[in-house]
C-alpha atoms as a PDB file:
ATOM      1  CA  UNK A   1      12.007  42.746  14.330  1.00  0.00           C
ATOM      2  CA  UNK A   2      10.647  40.361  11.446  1.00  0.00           C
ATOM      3  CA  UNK A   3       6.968  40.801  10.610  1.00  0.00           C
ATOM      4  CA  UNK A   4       4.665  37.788  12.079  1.00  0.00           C
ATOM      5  CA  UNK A   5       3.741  36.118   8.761  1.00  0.00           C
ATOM      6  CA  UNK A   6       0.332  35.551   8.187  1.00  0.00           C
ATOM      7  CA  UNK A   7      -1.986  32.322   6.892  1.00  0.00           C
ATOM      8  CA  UNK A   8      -5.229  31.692   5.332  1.00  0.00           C
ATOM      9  CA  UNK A   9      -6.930  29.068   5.606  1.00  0.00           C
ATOM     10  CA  UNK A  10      -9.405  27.906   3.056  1.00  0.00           C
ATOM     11  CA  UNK A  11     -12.143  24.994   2.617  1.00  0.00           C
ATOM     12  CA  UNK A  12     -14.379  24.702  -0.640  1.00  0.00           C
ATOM     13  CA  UNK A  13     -17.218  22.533   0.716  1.00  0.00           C
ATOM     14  CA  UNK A  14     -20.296  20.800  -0.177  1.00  0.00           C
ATOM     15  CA  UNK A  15     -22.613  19.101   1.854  1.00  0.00           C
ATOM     16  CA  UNK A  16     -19.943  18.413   4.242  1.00  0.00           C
ATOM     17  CA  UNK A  17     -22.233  18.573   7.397  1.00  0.00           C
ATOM     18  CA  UNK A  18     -21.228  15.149   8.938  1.00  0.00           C
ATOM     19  CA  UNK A  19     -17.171  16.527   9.306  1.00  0.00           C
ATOM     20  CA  UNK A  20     -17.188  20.148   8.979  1.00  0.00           C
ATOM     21  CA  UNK A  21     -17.689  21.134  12.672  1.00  0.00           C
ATOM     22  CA  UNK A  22     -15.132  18.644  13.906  1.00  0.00           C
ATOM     23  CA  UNK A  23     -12.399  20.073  11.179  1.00  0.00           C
ATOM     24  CA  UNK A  24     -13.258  23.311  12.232  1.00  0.00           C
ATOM     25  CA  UNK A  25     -12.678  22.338  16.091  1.00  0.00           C
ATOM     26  CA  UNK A  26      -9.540  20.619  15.148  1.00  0.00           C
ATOM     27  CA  UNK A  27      -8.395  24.169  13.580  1.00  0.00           C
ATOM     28  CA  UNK A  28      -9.242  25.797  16.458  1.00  0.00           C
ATOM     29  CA  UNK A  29      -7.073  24.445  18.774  1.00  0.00           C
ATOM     30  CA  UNK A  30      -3.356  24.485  15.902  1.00  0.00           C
ATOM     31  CA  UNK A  31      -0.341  25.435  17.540  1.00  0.00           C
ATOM     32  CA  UNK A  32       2.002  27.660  15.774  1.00  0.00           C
ATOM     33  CA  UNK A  33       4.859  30.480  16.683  1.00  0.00           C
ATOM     34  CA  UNK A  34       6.303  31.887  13.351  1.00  0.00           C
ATOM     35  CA  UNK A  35       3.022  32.971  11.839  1.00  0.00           C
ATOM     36  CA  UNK A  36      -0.867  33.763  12.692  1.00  0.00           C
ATOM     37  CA  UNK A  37      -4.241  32.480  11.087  1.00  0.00           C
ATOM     38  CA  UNK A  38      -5.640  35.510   9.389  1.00  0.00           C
ATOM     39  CA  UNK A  39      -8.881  33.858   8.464  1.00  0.00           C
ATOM     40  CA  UNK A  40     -10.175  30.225   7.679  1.00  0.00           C
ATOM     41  CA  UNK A  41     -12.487  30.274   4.916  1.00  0.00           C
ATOM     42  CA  UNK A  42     -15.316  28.272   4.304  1.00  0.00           C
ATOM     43  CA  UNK A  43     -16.987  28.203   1.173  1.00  0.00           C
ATOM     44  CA  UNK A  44     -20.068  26.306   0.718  1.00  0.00           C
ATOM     45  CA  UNK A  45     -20.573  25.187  -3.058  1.00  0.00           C
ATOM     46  CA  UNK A  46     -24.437  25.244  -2.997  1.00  0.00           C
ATOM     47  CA  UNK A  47     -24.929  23.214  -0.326  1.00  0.00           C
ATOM     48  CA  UNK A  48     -28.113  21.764   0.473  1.00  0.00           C
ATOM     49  CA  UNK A  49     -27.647  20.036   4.047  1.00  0.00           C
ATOM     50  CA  UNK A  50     -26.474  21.469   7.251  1.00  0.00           C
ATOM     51  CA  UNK A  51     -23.311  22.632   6.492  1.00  0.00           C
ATOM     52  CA  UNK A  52     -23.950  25.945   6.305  1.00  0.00           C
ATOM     53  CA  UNK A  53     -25.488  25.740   9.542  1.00  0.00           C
ATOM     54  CA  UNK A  54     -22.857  24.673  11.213  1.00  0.00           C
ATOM     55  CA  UNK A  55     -20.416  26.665  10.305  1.00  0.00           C
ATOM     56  CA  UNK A  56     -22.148  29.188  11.504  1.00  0.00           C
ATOM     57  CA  UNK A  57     -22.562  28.006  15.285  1.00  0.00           C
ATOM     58  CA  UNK A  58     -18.883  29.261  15.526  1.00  0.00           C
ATOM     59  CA  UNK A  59     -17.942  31.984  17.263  1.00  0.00           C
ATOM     60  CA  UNK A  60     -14.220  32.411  16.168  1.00  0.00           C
ATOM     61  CA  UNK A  61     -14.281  35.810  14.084  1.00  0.00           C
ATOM     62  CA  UNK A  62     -11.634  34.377  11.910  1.00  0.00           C
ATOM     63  CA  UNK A  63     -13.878  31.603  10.943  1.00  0.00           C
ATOM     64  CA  UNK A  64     -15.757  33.143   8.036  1.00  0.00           C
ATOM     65  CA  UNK A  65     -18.722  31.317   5.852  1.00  0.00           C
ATOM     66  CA  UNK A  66     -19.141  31.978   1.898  1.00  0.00           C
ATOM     67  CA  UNK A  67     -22.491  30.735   0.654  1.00  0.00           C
ATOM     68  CA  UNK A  68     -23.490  30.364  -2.680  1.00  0.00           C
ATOM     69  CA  UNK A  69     -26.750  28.927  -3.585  1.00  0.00           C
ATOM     70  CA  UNK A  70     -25.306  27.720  -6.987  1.00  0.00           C
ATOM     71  CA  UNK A  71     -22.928  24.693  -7.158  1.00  0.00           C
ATOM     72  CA  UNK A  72     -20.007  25.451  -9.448  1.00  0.00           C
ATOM     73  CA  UNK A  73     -17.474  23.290  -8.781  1.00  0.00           C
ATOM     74  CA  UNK A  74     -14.217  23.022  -6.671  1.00  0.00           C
ATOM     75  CA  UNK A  75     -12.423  24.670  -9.131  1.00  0.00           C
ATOM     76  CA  UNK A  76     -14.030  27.672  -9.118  1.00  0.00           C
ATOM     77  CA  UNK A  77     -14.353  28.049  -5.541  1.00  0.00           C
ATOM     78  CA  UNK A  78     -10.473  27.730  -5.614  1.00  0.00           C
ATOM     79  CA  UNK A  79     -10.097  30.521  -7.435  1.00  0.00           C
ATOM     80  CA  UNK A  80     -12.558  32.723  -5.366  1.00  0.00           C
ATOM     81  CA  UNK A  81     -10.350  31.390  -1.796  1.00  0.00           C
ATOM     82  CA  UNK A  82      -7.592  33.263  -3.556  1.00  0.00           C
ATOM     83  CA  UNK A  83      -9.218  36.575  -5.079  1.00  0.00           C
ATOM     84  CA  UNK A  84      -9.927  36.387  -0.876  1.00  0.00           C
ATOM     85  CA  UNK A  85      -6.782  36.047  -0.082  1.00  0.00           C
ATOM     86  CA  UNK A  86      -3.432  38.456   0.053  1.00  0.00           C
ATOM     87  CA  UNK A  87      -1.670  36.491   2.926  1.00  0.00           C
ATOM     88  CA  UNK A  88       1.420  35.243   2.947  1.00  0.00           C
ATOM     89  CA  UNK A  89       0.391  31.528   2.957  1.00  0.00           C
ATOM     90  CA  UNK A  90      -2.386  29.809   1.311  1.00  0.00           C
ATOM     91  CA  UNK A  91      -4.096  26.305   2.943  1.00  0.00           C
ATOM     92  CA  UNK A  92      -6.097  24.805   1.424  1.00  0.00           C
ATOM     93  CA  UNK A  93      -7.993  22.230   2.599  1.00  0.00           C
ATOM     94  CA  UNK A  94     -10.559  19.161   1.724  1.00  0.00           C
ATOM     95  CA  UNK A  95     -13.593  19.545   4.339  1.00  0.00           C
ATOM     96  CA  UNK A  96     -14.107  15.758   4.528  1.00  0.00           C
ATOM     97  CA  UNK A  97     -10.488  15.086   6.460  1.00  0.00           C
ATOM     98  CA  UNK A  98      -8.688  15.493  10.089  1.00  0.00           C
ATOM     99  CA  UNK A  99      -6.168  16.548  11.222  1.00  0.00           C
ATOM    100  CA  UNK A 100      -3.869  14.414  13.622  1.00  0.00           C
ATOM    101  CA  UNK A 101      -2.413  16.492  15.824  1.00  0.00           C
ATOM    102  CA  UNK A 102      -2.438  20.075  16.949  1.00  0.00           C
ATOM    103  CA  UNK A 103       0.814  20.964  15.003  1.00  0.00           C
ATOM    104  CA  UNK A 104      -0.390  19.987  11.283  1.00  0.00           C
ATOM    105  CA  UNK A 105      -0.876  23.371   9.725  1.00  0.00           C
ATOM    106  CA  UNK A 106       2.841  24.672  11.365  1.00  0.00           C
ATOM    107  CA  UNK A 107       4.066  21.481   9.644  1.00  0.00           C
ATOM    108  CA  UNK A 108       2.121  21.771   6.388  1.00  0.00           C
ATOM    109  CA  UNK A 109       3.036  25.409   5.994  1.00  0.00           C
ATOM    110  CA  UNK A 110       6.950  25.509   7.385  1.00  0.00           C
ATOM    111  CA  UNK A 111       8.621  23.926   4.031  1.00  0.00           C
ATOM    112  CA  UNK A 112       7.942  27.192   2.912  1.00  0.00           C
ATOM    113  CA  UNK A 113       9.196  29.168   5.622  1.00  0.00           C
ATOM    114  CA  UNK A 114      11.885  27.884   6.269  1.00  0.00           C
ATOM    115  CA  UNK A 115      13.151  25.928   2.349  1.00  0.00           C
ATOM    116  CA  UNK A 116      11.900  28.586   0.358  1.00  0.00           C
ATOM    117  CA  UNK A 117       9.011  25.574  -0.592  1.00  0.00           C
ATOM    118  CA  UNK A 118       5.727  27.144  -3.316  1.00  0.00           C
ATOM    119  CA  UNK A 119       3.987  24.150  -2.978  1.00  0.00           C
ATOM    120  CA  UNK A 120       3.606  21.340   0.235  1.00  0.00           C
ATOM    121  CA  UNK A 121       0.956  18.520   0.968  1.00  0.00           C
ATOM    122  CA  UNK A 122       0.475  16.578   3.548  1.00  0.00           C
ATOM    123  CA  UNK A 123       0.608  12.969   4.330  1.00  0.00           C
ATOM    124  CA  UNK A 124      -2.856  11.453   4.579  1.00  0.00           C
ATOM    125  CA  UNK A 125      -3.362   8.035   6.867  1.00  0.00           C
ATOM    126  CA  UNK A 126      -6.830   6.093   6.564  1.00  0.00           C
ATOM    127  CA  UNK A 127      -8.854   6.016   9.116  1.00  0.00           C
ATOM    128  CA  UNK A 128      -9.739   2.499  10.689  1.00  0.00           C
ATOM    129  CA  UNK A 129     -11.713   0.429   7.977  1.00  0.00           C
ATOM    130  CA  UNK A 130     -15.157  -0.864   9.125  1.00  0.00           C
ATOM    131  CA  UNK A 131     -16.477  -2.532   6.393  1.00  0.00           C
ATOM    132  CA  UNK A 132     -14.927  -5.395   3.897  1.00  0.00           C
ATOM    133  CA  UNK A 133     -14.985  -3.176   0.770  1.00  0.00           C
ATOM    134  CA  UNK A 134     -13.023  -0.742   2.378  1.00  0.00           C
ATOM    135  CA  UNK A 135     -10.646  -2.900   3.842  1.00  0.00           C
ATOM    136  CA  UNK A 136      -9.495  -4.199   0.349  1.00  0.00           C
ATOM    137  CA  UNK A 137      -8.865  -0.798  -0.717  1.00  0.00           C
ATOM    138  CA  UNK A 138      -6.788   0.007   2.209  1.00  0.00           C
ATOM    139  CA  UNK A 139      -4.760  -3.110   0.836  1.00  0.00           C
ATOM    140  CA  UNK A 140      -3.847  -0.948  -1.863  1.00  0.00           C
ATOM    141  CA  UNK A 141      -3.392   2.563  -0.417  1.00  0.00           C
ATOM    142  CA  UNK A 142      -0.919   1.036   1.947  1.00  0.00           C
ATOM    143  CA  UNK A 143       1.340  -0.583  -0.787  1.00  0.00           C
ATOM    144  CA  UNK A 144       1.205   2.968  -2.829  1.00  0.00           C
ATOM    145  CA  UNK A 145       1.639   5.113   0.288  1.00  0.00           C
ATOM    146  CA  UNK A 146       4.282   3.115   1.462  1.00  0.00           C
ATOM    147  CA  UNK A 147       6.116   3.126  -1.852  1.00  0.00           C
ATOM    148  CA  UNK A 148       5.339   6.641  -3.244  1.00  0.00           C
ATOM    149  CA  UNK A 149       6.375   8.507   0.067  1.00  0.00           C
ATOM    150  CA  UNK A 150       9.744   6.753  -0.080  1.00  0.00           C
ATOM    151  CA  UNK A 151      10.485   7.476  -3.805  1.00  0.00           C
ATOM    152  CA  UNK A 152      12.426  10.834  -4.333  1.00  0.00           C
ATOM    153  CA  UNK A 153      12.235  11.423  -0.700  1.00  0.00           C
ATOM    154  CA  UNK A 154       8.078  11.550  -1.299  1.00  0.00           C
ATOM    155  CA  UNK A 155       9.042  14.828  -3.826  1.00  0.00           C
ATOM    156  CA  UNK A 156       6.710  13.311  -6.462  1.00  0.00           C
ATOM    157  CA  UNK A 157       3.619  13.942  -8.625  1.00  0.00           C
ATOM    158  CA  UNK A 158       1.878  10.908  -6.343  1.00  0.00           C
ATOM    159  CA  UNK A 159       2.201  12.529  -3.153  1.00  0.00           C
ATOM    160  CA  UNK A 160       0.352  15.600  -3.814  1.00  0.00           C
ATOM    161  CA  UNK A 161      -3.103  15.206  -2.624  1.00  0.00           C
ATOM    162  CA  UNK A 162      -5.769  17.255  -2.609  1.00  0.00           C
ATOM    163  CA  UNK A 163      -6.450  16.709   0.889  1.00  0.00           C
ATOM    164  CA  UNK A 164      -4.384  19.056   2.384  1.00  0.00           C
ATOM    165  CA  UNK A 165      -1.651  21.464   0.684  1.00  0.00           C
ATOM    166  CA  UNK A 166      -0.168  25.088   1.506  1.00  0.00           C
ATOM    167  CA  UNK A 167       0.649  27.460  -1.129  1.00  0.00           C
ATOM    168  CA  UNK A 168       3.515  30.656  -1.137  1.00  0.00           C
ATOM    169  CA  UNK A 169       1.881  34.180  -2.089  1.00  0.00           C
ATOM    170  CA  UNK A 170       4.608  34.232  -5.276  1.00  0.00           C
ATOM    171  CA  UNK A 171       2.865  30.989  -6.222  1.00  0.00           C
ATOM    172  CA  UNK A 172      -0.765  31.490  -5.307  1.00  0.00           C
ATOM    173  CA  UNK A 173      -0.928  34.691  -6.927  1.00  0.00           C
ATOM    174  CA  UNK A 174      -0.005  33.272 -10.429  1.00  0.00           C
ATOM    175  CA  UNK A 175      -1.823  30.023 -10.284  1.00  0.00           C
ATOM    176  CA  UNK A 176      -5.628  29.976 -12.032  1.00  0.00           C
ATOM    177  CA  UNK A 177      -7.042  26.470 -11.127  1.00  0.00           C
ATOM    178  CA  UNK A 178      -9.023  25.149 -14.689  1.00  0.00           C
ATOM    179  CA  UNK A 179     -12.791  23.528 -14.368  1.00  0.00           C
ATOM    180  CA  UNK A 180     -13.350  19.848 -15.091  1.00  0.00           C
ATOM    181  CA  UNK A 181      -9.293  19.205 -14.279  1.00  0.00           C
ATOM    182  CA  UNK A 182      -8.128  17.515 -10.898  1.00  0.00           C
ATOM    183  CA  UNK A 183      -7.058  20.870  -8.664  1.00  0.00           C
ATOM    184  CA  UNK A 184      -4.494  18.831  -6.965  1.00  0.00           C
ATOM    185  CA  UNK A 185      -2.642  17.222 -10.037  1.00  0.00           C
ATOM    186  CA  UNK A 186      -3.373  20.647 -11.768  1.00  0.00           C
ATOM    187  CA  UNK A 187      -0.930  22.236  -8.655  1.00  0.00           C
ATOM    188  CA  UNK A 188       1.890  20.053  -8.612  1.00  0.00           C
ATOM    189  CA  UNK A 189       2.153  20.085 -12.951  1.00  0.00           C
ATOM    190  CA  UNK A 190       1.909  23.804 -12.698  1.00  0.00           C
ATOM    191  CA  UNK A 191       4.375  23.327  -9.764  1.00  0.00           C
ATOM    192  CA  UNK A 192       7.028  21.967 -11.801  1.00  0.00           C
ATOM    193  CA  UNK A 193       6.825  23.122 -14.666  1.00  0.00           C
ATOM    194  CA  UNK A 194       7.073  26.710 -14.173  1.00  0.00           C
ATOM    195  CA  UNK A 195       9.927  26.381 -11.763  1.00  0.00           C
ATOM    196  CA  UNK A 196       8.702  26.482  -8.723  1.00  0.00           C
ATOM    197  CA  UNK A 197       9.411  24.314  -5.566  1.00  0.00           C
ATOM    198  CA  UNK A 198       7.452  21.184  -4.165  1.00  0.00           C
ATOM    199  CA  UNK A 199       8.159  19.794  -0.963  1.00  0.00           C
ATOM    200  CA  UNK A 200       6.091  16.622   0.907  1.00  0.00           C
ATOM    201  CA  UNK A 201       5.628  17.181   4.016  1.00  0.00           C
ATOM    202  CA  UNK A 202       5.562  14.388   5.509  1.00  0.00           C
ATOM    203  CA  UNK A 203       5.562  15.020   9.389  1.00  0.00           C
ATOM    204  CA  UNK A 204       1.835  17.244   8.327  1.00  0.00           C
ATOM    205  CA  UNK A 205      -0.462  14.196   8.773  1.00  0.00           C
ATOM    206  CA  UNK A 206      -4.109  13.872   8.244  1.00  0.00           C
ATOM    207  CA  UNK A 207      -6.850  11.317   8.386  1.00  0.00           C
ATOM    208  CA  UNK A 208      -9.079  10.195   6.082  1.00  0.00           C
ATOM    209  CA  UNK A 209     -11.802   7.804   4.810  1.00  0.00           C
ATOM    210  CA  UNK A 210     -11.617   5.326   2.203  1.00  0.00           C
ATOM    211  CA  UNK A 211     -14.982   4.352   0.219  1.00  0.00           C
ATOM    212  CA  UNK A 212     -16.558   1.643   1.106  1.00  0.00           C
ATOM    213  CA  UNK A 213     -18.547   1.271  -2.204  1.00  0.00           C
ATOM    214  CA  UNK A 214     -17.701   0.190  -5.642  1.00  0.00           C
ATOM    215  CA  UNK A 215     -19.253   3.487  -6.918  1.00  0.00           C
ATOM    216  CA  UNK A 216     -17.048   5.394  -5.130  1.00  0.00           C
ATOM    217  CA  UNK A 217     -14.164   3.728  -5.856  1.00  0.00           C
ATOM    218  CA  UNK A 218     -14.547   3.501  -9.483  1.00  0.00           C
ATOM    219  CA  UNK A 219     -14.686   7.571  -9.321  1.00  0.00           C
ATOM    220  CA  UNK A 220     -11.731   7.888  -7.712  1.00  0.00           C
ATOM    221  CA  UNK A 221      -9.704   5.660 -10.073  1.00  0.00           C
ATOM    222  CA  UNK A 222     -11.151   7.078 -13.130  1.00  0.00           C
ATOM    223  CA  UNK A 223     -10.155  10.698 -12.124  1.00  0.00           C
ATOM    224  CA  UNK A 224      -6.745   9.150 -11.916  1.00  0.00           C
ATOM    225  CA  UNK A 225      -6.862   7.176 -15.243  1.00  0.00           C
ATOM    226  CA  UNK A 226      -8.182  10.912 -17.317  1.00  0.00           C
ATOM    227  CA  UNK A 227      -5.107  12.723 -16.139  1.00  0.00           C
ATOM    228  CA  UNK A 228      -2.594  11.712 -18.878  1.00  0.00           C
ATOM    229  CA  UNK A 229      -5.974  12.738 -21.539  1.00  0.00           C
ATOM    230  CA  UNK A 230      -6.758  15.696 -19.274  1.00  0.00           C
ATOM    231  CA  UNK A 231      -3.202  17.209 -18.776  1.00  0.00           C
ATOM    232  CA  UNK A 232      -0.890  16.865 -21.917  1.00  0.00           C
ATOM    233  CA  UNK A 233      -2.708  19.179 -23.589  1.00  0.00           C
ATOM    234  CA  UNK A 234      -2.053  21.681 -21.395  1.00  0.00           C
ATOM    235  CA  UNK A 235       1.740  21.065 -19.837  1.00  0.00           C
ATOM    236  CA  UNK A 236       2.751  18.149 -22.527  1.00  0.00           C
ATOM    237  CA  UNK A 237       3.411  14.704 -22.903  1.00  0.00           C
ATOM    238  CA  UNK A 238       7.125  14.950 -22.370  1.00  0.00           C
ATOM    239  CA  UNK A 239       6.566  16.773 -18.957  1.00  0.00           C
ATOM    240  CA  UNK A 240       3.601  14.355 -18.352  1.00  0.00           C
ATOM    241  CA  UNK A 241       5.631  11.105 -19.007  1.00  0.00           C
ATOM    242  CA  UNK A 242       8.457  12.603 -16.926  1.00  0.00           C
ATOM    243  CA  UNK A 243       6.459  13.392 -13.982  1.00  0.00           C
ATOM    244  CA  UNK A 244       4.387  10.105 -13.926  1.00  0.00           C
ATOM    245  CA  UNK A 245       7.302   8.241 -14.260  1.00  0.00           C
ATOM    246  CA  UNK A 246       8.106   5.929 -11.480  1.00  0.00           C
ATOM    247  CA  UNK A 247      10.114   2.410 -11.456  1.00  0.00           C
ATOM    248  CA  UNK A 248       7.735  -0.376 -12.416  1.00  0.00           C
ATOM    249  CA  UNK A 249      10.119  -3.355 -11.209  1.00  0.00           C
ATOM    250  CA  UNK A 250      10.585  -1.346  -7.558  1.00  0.00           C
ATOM    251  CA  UNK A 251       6.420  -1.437  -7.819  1.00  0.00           C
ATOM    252  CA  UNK A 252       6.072  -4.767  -8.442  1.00  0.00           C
ATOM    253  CA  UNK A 253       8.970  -5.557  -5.613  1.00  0.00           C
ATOM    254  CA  UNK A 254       7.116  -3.105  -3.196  1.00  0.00           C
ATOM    255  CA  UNK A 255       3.373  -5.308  -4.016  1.00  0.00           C
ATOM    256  CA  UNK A 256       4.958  -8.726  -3.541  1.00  0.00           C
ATOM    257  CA  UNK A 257       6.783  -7.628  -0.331  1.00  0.00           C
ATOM    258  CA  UNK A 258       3.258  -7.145   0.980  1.00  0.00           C
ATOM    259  CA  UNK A 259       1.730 -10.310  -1.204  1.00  0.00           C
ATOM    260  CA  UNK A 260       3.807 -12.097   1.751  1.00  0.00           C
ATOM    261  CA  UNK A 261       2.703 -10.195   4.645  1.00  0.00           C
ATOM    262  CA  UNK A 262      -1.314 -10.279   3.748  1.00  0.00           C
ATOM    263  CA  UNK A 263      -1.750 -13.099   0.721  1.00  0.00           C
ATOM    264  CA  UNK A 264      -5.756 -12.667   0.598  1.00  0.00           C
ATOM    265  CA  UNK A 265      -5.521  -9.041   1.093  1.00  0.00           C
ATOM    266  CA  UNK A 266      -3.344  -8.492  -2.268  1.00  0.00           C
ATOM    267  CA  UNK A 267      -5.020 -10.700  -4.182  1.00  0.00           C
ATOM    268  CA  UNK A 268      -8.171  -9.210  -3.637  1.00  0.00           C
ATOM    269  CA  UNK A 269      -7.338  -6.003  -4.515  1.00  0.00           C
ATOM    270  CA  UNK A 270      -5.770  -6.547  -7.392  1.00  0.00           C
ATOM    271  CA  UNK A 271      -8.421  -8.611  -8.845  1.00  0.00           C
ATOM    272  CA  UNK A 272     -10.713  -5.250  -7.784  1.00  0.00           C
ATOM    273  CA  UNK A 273      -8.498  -2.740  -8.964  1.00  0.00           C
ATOM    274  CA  UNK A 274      -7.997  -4.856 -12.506  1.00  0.00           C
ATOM    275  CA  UNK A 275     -11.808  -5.483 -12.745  1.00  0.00           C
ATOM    276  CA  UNK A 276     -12.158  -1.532 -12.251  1.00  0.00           C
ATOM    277  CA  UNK A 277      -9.603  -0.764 -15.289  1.00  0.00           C
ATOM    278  CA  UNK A 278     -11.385  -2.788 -17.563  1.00  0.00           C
ATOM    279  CA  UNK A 279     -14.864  -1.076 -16.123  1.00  0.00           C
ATOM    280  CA  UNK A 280     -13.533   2.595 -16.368  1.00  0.00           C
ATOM    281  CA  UNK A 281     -12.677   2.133 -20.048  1.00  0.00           C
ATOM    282  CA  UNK A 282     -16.255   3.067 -20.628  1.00  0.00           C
ATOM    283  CA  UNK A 283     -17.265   5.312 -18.161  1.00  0.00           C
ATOM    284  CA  UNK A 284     -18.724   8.821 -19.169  1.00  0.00           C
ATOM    285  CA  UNK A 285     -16.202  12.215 -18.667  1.00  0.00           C
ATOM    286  CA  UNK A 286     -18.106  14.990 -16.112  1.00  0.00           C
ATOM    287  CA  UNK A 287     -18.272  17.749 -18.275  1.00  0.00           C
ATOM    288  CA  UNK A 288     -20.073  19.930 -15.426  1.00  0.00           C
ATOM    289  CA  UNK A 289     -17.056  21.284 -13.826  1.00  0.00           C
ATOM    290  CA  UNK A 290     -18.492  20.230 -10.229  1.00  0.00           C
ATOM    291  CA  UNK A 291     -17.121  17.542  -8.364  1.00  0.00           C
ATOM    292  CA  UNK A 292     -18.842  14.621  -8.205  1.00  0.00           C
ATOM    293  CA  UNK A 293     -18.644  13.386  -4.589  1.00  0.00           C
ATOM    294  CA  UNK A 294     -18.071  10.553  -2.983  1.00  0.00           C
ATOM    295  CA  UNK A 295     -20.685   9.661  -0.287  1.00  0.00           C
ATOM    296  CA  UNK A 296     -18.889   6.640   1.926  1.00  0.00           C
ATOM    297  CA  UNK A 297     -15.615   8.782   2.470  1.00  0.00           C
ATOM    298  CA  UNK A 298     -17.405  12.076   4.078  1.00  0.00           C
ATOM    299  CA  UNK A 299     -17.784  10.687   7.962  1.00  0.00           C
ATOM    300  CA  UNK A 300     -14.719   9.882   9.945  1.00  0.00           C
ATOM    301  CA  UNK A 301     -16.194   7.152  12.375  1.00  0.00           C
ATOM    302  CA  UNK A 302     -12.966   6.078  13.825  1.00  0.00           C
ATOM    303  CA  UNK A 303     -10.229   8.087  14.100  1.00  0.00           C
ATOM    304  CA  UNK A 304      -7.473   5.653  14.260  1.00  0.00           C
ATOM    305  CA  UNK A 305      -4.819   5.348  11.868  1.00  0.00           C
ATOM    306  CA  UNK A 306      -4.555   1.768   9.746  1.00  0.00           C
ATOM    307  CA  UNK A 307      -1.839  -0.429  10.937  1.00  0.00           C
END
């Protein structure tokens, strides 16, 4: 008889009070056959609302809370989820997302059971936008979603989020997550380069928030802009290029297929997402190591995926 395989479950957080207990809930009630939740780790990154608080209301054994007064920084905590953890299968996930179904973690985590997968991450759907701001964003995570989980089958540097992603023990074991890097961008490089195997799942869905302020925004984009600066140094510019590397034409084809279906929509956001370029060009590098948040994207209001 084959030994039931067994999964962690971890969840760096920080001041993640408004979601926490729903994610939680939501983990709770995952259905799954080939393997067991060992434990669900939450570690609180010197949190200073009521997350801690909350995570301790719960019951569940397996739900376990690691406090630390000091912030350090997601990358850190990363590291101390896997000191924690000798399982078979790593999760890791964001605290400020949901998941949509009941079956998302056997989904996440059965690429590698069943293709021999190191690395998976989910597919991540906005939740219903509220406000204007956010709505012109979702303009442009729709085009990129749309485009970047079609190309290579959505086996690509673009679809690995941060959000949501299950590790093998062969790969877990070896990874070391840097400070002041992005952890998920970090995880598919190291992915690839070391010849190991990434596979998008794409039937693992969560929900998340968009900002709905300029401030956050801007954050997000230049995170994305610092990787080729942040990254070539350690993996290359030749395995950089390679792995960033997508067909501009079949971008530009995918945008104006969508210029026709929402004219205003496009327009807007790529007068925003030009005007942020030319802002990010001077905007300072964190050299803290802790992740600078983003305040607008940590409640899930409405739970109801963008059309």
């Amino acid at each position: 008889m084959n030994r039931t395989l067994l999964v962690n479950i971890g969840i760096p957080a920080y001041n993640e009070m408004q979601n926490i207990g729903k994610l939680l809930e939501s983990l709770q009630s995952q259905n799954f056959q080939e393997f067991k939740i060992n434990n669900i780790l939450v570690v609180s990154d010197g949190s200073t609302d009521d997350t801690d608080r909350i995570v301790k209301k719960f019951k569940n054994k397996k739900i376990k809370l690691i406090s630390d007064k000091k912030r350090n920084g997601v990358a850190i905590r990363l590291n101390q989820i896997i000191k924690l953890t000798d399982t078979d299968i790593l999760v890791i996930l964001n605290a400020d997302i949901l998941p949509k179904d009941s079956n998302f973690i056997d989904h996440l985590v059965k690429p590698i059971i069943h293709y021999n997968a190191d690395l998976t991450s989910a597919a991540i759907r906005p939740v219903t936008p509220t406000k204007w701001f956010e709505k012109i964003v979702g303009v442009g995570e729709k085009i990129k979603t749309s485009f970047f989980e079609d190309y290579l089958k959505g086996n690509n540097f673009y679809t690995c989020r941060g959000t949501a992603r299950a590790f093998s023990k062969r790969f877990y074991k070896k990874i070391v997550f840097p400070n002041k890097i992005g952890d998920d961008s970090y995880s598919y490089l190291y992915c690839v380069s070391n010849n190991y195997k990434y596979f998008f799942a794409d039937q693992a869905i969560i929900y998340f928030k968009l900002p709905d302020s300029y401030k956050d925004f801007k954050k997000q984009i230049v995170r994305f802009l610092k990787i080729k600066e942040n990254f070539s140094l350690v993996f290359g510019t030749k395995q950089i290029n390679k792995n960033l590397y997508f067909s501009k034409f079949k971008f530009i084809k995918k945008t104006f297929s969508y210029f026709l279906h929402d004219i205003m929509g496009t327009v807007l956001y790529s007068m925003l997402y030009t005007y942020v370029r030319i802002d990010s060009l001077f905007a300072r590098s964190d050299s803290s190591g802790a992740w600078e948040t983003s305040k607008s994207t940590k409640l899930l209001n409405n739970l109801y995926e963008t059309k």
